[in-house]
C-alpha atoms as a PDB file:
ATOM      1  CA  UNK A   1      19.630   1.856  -8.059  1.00  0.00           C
ATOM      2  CA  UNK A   2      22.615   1.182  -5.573  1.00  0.00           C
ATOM      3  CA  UNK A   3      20.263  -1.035  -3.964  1.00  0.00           C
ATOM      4  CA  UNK A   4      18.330  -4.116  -4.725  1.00  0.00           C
ATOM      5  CA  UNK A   5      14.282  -2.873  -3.353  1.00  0.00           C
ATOM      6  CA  UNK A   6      12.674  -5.882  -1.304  1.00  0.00           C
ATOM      7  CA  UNK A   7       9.133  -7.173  -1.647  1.00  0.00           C
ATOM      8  CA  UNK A   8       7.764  -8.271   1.940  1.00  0.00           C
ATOM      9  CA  UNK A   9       4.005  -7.841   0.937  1.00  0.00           C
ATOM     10  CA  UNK A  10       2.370  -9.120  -2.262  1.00  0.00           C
ATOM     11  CA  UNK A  11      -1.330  -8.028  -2.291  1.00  0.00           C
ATOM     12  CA  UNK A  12      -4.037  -8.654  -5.048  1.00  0.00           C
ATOM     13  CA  UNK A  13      -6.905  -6.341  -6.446  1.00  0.00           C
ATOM     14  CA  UNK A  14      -9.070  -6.173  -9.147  1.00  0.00           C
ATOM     15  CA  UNK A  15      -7.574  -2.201  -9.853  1.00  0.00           C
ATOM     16  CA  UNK A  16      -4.089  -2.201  -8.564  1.00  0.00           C
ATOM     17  CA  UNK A  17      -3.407   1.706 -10.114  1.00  0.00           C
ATOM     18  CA  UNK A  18      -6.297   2.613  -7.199  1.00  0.00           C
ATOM     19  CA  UNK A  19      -4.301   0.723  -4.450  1.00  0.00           C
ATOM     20  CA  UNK A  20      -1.218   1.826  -5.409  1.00  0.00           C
ATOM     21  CA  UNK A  21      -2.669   5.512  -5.728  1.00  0.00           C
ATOM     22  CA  UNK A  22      -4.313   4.826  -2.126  1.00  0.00           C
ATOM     23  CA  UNK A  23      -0.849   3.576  -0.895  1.00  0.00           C
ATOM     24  CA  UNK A  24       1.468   6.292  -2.276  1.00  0.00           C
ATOM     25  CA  UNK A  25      -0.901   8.620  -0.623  1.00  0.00           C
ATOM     26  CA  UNK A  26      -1.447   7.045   2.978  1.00  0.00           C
ATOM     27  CA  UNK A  27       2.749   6.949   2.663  1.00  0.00           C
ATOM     28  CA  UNK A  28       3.156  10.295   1.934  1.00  0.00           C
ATOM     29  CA  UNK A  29       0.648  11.675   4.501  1.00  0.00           C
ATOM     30  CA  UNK A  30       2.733   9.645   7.272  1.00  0.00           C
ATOM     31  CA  UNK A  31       6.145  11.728   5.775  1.00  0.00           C
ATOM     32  CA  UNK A  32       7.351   7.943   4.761  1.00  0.00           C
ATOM     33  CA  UNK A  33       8.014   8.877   0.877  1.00  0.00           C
ATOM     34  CA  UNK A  34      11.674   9.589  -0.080  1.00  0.00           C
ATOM     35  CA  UNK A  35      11.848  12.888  -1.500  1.00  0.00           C
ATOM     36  CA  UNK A  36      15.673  12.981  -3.232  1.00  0.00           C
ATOM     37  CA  UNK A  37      15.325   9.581  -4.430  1.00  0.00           C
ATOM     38  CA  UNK A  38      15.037   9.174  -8.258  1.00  0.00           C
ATOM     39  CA  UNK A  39      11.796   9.060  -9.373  1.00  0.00           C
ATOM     40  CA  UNK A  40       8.581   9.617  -7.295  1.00  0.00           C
ATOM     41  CA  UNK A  41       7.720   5.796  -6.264  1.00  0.00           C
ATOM     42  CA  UNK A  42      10.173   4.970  -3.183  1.00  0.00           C
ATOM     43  CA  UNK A  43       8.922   5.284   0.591  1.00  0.00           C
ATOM     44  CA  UNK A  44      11.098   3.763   3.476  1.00  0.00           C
ATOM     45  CA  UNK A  45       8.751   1.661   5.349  1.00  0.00           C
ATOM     46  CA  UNK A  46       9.647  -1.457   7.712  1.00  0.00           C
ATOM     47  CA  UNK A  47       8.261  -5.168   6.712  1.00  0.00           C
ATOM     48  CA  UNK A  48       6.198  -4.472   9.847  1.00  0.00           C
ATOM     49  CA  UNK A  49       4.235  -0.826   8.468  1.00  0.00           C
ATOM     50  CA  UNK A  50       3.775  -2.542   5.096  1.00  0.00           C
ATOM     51  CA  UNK A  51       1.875  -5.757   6.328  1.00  0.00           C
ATOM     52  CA  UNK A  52      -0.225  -3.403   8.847  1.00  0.00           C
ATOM     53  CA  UNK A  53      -1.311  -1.318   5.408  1.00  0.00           C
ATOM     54  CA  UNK A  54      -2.115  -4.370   3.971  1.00  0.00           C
ATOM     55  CA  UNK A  55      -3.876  -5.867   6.799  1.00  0.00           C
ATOM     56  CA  UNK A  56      -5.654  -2.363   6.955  1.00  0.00           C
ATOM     57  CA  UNK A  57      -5.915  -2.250   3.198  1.00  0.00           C
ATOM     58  CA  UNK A  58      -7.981  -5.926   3.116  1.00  0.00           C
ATOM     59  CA  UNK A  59     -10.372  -4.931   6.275  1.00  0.00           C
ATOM     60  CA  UNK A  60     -11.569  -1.862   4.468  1.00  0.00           C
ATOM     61  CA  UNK A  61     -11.883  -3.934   1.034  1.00  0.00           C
ATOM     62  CA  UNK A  62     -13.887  -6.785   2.975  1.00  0.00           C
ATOM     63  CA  UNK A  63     -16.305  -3.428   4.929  1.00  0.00           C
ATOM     64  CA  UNK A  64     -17.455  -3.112   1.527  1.00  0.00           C
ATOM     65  CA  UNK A  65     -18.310  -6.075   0.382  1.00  0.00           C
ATOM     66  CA  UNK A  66     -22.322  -4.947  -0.213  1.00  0.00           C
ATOM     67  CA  UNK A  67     -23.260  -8.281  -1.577  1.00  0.00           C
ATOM     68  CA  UNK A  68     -22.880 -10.808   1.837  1.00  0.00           C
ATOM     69  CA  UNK A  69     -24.489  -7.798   3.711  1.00  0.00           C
ATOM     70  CA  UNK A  70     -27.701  -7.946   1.771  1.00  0.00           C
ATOM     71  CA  UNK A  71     -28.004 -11.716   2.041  1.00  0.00           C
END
């Protein structure tokens, strides 16, 4: 890699292969993956797009949280 990739947003999950799957897909629908960059795993996304998908990413988690509904 000519360049060194930055980490702006650390999230946690019980099944991080489903977020990342989730992710990668949300990415590519919005055209941000890289197409002719080695490998399939890099998208060019501001610090600002990444904290809104995680912001997004831990409302939908916390919509399902079943248990505190049925209390």
């Amino acid at each position: 890699m000519p360049e060194e990739p930055k980490t702006e947003v650390v999230m946690y999950t019980e099944n991080p292969r489903n977020l990342e799957r989730i992710i990668h897909a949300i990415l590519k629908e919005k055209k941000m993956h890289i197409l002719d960059a080695p490998g399939n795993e890099w998208f060019l996304i501001s610090t600002d797009i990444a904290k809104k998908v995680a912001k997004a990413f831990e409302k939908f988690q916390k919509s399902l949280d079943f248990e505190s509904s049925t209390q």
